[in-house]
C-alpha atoms as a PDB file:
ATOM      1  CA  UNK A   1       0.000   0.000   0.000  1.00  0.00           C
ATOM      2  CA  UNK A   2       1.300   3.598  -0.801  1.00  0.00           C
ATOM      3  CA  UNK A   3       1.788   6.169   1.763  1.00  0.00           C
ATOM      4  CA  UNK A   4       2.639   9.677   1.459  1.00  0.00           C
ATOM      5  CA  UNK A   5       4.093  12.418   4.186  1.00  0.00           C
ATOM      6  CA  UNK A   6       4.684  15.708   3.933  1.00  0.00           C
ATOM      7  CA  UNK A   7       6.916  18.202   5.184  1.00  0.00           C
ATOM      8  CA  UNK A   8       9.071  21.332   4.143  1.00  0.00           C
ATOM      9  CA  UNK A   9      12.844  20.544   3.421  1.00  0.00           C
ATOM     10  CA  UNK A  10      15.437  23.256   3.207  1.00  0.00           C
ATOM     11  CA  UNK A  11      17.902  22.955   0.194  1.00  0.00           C
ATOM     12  CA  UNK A  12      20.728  24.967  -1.053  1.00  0.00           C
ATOM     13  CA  UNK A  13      20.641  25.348  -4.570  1.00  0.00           C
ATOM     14  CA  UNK A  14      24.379  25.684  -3.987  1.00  0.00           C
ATOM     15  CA  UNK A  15      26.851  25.149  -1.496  1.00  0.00           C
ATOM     16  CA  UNK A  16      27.314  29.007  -0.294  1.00  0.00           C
ATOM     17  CA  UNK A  17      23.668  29.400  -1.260  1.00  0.00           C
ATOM     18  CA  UNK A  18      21.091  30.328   0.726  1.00  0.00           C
ATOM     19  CA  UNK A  19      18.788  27.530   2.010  1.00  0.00           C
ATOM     20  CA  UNK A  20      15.178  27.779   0.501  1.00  0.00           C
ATOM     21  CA  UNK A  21      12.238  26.092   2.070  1.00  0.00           C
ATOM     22  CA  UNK A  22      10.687  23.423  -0.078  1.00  0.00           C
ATOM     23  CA  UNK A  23       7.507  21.494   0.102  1.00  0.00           C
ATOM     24  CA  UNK A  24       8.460  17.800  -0.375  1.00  0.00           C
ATOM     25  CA  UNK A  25       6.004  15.043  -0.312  1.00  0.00           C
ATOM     26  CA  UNK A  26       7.562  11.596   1.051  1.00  0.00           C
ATOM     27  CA  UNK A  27       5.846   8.931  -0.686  1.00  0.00           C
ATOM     28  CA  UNK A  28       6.533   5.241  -0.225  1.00  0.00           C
ATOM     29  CA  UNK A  29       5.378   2.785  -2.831  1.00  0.00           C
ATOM     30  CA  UNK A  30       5.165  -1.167  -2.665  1.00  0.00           C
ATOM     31  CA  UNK A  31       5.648  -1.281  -6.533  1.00  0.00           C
ATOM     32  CA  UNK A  32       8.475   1.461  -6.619  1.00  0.00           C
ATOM     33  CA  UNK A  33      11.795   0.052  -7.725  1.00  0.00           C
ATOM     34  CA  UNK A  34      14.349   2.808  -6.805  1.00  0.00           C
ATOM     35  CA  UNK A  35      14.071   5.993  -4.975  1.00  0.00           C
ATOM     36  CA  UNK A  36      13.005   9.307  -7.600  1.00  0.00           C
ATOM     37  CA  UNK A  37      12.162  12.536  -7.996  1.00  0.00           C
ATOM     38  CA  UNK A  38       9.505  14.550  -9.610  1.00  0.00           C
ATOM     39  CA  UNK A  39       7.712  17.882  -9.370  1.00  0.00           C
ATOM     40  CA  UNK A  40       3.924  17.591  -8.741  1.00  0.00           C
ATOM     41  CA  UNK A  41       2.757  20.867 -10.225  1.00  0.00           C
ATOM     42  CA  UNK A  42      -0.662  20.721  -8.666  1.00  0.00           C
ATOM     43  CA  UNK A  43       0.688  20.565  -5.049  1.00  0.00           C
ATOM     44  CA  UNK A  44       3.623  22.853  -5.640  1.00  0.00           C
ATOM     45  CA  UNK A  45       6.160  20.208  -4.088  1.00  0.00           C
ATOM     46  CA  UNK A  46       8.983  18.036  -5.211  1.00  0.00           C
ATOM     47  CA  UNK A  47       7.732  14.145  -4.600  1.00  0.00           C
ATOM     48  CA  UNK A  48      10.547  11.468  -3.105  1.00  0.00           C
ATOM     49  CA  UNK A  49       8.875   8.403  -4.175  1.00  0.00           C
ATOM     50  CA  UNK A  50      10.678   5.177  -1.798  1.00  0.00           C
ATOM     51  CA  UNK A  51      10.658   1.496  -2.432  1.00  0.00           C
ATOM     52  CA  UNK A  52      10.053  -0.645   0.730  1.00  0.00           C
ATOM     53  CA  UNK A  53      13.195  -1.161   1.489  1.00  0.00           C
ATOM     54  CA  UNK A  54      15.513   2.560   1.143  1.00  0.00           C
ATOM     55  CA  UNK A  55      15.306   4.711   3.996  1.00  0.00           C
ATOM     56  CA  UNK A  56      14.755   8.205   3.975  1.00  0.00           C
ATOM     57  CA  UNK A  57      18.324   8.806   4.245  1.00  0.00           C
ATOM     58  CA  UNK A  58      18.677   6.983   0.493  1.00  0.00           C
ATOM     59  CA  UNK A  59      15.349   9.801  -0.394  1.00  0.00           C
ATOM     60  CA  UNK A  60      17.520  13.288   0.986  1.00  0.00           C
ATOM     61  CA  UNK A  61      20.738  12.069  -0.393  1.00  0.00           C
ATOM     62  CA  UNK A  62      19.013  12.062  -4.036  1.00  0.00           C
ATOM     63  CA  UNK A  63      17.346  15.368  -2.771  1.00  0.00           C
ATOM     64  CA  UNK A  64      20.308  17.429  -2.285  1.00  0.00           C
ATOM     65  CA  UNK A  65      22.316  16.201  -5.054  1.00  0.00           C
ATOM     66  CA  UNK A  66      19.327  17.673  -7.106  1.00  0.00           C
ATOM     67  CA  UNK A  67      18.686  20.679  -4.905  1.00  0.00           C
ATOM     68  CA  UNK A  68      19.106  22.872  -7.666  1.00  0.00           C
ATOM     69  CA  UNK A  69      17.136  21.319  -9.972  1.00  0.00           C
ATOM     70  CA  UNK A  70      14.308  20.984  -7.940  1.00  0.00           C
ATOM     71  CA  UNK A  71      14.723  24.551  -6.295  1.00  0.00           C
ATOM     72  CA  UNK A  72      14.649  25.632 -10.391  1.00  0.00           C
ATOM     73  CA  UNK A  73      11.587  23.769 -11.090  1.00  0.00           C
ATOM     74  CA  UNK A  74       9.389  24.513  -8.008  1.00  0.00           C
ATOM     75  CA  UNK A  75      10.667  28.667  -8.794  1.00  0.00           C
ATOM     76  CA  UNK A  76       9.195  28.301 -12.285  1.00  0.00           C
ATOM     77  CA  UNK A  77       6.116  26.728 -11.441  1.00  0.00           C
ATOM     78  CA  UNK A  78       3.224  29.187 -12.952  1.00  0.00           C
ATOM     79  CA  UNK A  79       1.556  30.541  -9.403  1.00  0.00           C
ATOM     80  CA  UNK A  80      -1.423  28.956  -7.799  1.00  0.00           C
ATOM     81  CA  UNK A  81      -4.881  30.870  -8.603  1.00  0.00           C
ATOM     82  CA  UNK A  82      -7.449  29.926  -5.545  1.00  0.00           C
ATOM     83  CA  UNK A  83     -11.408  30.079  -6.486  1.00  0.00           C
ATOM     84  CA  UNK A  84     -12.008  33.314  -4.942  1.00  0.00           C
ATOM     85  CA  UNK A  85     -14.123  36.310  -6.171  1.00  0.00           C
ATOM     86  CA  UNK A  86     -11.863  38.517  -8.723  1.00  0.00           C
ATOM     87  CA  UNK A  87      -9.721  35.973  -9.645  1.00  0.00           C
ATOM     88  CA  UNK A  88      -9.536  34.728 -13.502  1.00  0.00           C
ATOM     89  CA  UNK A  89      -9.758  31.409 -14.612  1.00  0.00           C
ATOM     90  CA  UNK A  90      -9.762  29.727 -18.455  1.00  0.00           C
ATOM     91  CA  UNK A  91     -12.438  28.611 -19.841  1.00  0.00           C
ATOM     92  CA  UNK A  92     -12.077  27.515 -23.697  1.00  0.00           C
ATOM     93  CA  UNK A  93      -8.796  29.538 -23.084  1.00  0.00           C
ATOM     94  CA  UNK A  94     -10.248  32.304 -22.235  1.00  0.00           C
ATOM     95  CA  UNK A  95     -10.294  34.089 -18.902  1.00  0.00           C
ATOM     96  CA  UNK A  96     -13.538  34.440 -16.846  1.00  0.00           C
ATOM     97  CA  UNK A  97     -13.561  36.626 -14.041  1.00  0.00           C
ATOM     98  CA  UNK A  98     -15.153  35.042 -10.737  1.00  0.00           C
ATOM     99  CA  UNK A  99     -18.338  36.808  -9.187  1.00  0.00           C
ATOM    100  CA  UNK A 100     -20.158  36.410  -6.175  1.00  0.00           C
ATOM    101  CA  UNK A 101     -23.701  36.878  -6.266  1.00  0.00           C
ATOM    102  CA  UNK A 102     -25.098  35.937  -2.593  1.00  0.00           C
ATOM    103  CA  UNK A 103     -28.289  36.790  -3.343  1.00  0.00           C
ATOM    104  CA  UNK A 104     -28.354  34.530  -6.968  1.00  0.00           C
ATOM    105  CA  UNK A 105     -29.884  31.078  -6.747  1.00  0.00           C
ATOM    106  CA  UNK A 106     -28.381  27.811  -9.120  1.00  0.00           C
ATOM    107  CA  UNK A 107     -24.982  27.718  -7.588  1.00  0.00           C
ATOM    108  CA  UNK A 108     -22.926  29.154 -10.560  1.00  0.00           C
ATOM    109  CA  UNK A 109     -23.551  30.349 -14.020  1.00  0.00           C
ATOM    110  CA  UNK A 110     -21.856  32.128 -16.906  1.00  0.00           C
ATOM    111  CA  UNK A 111     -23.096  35.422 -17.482  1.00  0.00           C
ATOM    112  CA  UNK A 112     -21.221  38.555 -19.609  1.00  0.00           C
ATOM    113  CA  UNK A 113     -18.087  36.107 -19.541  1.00  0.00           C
ATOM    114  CA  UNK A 114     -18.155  35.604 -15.974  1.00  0.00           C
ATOM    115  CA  UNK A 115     -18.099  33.226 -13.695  1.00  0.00           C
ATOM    116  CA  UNK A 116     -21.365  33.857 -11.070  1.00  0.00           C
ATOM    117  CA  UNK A 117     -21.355  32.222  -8.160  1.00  0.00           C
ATOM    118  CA  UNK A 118     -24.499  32.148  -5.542  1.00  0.00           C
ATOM    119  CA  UNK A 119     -24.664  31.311  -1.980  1.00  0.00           C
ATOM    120  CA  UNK A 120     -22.790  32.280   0.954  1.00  0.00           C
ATOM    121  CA  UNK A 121     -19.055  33.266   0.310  1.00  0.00           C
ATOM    122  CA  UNK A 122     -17.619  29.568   2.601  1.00  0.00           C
ATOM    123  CA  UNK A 123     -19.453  27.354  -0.610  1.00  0.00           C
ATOM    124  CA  UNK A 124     -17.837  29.707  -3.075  1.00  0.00           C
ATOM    125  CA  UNK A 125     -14.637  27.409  -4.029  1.00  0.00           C
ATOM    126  CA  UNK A 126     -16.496  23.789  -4.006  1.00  0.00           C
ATOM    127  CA  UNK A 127     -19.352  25.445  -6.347  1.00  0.00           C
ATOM    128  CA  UNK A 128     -17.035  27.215  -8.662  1.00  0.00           C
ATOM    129  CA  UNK A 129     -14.976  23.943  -8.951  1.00  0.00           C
ATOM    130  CA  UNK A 130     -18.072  22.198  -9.333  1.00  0.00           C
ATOM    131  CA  UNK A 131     -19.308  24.353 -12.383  1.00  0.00           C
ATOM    132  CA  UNK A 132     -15.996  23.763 -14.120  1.00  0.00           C
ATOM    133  CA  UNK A 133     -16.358  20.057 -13.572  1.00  0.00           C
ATOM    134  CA  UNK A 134     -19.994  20.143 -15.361  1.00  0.00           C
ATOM    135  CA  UNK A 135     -19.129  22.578 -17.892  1.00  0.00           C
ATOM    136  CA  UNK A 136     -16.190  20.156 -18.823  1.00  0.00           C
ATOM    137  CA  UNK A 137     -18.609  17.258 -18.860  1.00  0.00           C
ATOM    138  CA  UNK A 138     -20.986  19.254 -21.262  1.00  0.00           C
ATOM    139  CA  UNK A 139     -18.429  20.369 -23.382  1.00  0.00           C
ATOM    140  CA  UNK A 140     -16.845  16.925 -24.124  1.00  0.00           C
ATOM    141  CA  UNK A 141     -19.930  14.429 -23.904  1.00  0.00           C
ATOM    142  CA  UNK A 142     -20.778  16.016 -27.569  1.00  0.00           C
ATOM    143  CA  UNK A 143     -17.245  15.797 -29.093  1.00  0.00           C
ATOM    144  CA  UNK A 144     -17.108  12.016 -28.095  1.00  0.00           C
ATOM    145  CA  UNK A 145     -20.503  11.388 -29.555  1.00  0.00           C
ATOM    146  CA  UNK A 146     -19.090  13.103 -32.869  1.00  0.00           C
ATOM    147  CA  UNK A 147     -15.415  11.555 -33.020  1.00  0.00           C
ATOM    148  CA  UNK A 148     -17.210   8.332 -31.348  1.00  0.00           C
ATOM    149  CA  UNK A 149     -19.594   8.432 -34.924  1.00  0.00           C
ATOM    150  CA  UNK A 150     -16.856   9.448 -37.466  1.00  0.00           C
ATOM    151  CA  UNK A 151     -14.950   6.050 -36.305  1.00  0.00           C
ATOM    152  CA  UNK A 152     -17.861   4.104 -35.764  1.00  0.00           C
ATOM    153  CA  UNK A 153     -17.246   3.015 -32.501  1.00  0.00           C
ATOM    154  CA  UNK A 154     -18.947   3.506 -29.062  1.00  0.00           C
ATOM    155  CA  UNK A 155     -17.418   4.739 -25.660  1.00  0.00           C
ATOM    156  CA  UNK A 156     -18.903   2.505 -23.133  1.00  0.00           C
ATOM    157  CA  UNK A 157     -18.676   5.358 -20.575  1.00  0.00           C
ATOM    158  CA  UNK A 158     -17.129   8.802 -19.944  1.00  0.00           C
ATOM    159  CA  UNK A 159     -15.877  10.067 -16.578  1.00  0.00           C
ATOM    160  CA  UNK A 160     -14.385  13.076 -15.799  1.00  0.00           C
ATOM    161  CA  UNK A 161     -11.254  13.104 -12.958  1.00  0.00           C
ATOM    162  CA  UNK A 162      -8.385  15.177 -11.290  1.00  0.00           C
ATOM    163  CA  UNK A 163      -5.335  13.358 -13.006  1.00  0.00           C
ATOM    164  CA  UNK A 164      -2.101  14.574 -12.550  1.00  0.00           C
ATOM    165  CA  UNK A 165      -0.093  13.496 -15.150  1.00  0.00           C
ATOM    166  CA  UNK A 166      -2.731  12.598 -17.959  1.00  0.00           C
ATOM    167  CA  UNK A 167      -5.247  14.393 -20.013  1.00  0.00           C
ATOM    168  CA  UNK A 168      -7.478  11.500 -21.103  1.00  0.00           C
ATOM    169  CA  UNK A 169      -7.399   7.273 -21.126  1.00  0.00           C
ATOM    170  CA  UNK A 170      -9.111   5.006 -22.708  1.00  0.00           C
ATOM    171  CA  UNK A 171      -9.766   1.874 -20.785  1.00  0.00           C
ATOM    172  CA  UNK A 172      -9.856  -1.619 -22.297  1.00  0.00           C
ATOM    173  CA  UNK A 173     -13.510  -1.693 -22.038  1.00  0.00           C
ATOM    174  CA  UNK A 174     -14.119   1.324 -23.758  1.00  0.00           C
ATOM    175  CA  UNK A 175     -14.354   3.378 -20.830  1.00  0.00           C
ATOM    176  CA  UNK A 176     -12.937   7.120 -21.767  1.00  0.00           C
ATOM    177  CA  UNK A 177     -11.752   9.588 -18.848  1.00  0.00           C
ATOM    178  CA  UNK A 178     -10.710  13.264 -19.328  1.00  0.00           C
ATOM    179  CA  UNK A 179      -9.261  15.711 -16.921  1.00  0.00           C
ATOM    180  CA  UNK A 180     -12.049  18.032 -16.058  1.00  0.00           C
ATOM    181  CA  UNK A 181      -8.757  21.070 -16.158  1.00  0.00           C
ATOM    182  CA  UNK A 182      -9.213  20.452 -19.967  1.00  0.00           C
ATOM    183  CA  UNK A 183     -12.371  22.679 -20.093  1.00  0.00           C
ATOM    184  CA  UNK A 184      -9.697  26.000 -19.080  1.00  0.00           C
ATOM    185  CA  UNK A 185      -7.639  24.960 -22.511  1.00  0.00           C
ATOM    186  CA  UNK A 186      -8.443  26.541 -25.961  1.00  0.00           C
ATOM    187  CA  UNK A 187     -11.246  24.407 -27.659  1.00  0.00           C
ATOM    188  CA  UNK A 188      -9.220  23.068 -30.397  1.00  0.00           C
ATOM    189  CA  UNK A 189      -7.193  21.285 -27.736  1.00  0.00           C
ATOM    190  CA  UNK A 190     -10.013  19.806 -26.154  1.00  0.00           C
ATOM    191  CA  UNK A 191     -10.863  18.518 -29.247  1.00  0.00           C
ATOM    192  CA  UNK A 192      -7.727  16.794 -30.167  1.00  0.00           C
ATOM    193  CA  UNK A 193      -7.429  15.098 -26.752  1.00  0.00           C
ATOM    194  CA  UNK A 194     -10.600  13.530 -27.307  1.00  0.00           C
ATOM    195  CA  UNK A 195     -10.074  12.790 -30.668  1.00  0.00           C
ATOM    196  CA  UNK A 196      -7.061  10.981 -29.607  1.00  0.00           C
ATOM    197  CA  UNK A 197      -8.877   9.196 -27.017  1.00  0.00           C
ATOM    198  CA  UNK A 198     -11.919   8.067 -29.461  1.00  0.00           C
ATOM    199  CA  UNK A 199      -9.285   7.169 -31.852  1.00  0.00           C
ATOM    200  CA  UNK A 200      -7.850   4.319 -28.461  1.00  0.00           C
ATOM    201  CA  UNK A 201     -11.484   2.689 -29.287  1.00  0.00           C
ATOM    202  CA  UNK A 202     -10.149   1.263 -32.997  1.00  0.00           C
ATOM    203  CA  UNK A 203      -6.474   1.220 -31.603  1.00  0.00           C
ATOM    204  CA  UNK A 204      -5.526   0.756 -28.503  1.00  0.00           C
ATOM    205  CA  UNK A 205      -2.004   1.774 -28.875  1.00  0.00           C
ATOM    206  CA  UNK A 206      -0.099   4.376 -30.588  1.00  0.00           C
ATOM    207  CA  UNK A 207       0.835   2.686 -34.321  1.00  0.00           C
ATOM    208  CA  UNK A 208       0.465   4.108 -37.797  1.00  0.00           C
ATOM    209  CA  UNK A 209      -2.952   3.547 -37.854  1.00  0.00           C
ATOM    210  CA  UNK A 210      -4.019   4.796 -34.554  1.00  0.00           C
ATOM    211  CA  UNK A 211      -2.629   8.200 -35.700  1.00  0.00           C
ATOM    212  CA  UNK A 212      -4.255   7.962 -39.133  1.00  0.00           C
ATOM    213  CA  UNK A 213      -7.277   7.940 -37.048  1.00  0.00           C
ATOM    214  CA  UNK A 214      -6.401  10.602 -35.156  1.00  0.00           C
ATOM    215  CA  UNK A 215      -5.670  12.648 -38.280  1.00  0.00           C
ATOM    216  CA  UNK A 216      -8.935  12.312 -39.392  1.00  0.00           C
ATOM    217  CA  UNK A 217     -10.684  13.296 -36.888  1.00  0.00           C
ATOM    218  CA  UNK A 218      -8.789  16.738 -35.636  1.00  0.00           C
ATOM    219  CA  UNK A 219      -5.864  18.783 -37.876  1.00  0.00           C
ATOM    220  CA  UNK A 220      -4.771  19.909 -34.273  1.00  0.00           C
ATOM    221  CA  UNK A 221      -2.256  17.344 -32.725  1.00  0.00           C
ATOM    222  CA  UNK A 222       0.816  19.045 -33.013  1.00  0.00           C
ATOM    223  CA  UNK A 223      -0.524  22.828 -31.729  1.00  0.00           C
ATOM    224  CA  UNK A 224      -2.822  20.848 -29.025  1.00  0.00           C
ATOM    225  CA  UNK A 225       0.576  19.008 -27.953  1.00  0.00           C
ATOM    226  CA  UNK A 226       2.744  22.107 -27.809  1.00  0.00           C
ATOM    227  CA  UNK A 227      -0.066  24.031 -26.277  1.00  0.00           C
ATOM    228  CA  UNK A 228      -0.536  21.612 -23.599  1.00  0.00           C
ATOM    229  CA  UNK A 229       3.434  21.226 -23.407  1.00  0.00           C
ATOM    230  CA  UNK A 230       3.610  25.149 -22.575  1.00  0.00           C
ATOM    231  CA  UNK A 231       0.571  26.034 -20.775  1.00  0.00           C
ATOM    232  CA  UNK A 232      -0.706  21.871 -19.083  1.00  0.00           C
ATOM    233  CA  UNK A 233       1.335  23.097 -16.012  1.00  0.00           C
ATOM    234  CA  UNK A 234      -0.269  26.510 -15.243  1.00  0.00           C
ATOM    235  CA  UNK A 235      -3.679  24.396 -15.428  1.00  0.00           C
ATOM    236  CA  UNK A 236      -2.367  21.946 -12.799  1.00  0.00           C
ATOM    237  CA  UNK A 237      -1.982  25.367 -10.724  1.00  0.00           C
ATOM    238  CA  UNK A 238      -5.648  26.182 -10.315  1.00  0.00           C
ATOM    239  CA  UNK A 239      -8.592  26.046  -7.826  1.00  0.00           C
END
């Protein structure tokens, strides 16, 4: 079973450096084979992942011989953006201011490109992440159905999660899954995501003919890839 601890770690970037405080998340892992490293840009931490048998010693040894990378990566990491009224956040790539409306009823609504948001201030962050999660629902159900017909093939469900390092899957019954974060990205990149997934239905794997599929169905797949390349990140950063 996995377990995960967290704590703040100072690191010098260099040895007369200053020591910076980092957020590290110790995570130990029954099917982990050697101790690594990566940045989790949704927390805003480096994670120390530990097979069952290295010691934490074995997970700060690889930390500081990588302080500076991982000091350099957490720095660059785009900055968090909380649901709270003012605030911006994408959706279809483009930035929606979030209001409060205490007096509105329906928990949240667009409205003059805004995000509304009824109800007492304290439900303001679940209901706003809530509306995202529906709108990204909304928005993709109908592109499946269309990619889903151009193929002729037929997604035995679609669920929307909180990944962290994937977009979309497509399981081997035919179950499709998107990251709900995909409704913030430009609509042309939602589209080739699920195009790509659709496209898993006929081939499930990533040959010649998979991506003849996917060429079919969306022109997008190289500015969807470099748009999620540059911008995925600052997505992982919000709410």
């Amino acid at each position: 079973m996995d377990q995960s601890v967290a704590e703040t770690v100072a690191l010098r970037a260099a040895p007369l450096a200053q020591p910076v405080d980092c957020p590290v998340q110790w995570r130990r892992s029954t099917r982990a084979r050697r101790v690594s490293l990566r940045i989790d840009a949704r927390a805003g931490a480096v994670v120390v992942t530990l097979p069952p048998r290295a010691g934490r010693r074995a997970g700060m040894a690889l930390l500081m011989t990588h302080a500076a990378w991982v000091t350099e990566r957490l720095a660059a990491l785009a900055p968090s953006v909380v649901f709270a009224p003012g605030n911006s956040v994408l959706l279809g790539g483009v930035p929606h201011p979030i209001r409060h409306a205490p007096g509105g009823r329906g928990g949240a609504w667009l409205e003059e490109g805004a995000i509304h948001v009824a109800g007492d201030a304290a439900f303001l962050p679940r209901r706003t992440a809530d509306f995202l999660r529906a709108e990204a629902r909304r928005r993709v159900q109908p592109l499946v159905a269309r990619h889903a017909e151009a193929l002729a093939v037929r997604a035995r469900a679609v669920r929307l999660k909180d990944t962290r390092s994937r977009w979309g899957s497509c399981a081997p019954d035919g179950t499709l899954a998107f990251s709900w974060r995909l409704v913030m990205a430009p609509d042309w990149v939602l589209d080739y995501v699920v195009a790509h997934e659709v496209a898993h239905l006929r081939e499930l794997n990533h040959s010649p003919r998979f991506w003849a599929h996917v060429a079919q169905l969306t022109p997008h797949r190289d500015a969807a890839v470099a748009w999620l390349r540059a911008h995925g990140p600052a997505l992982m950063r919000v709410g």
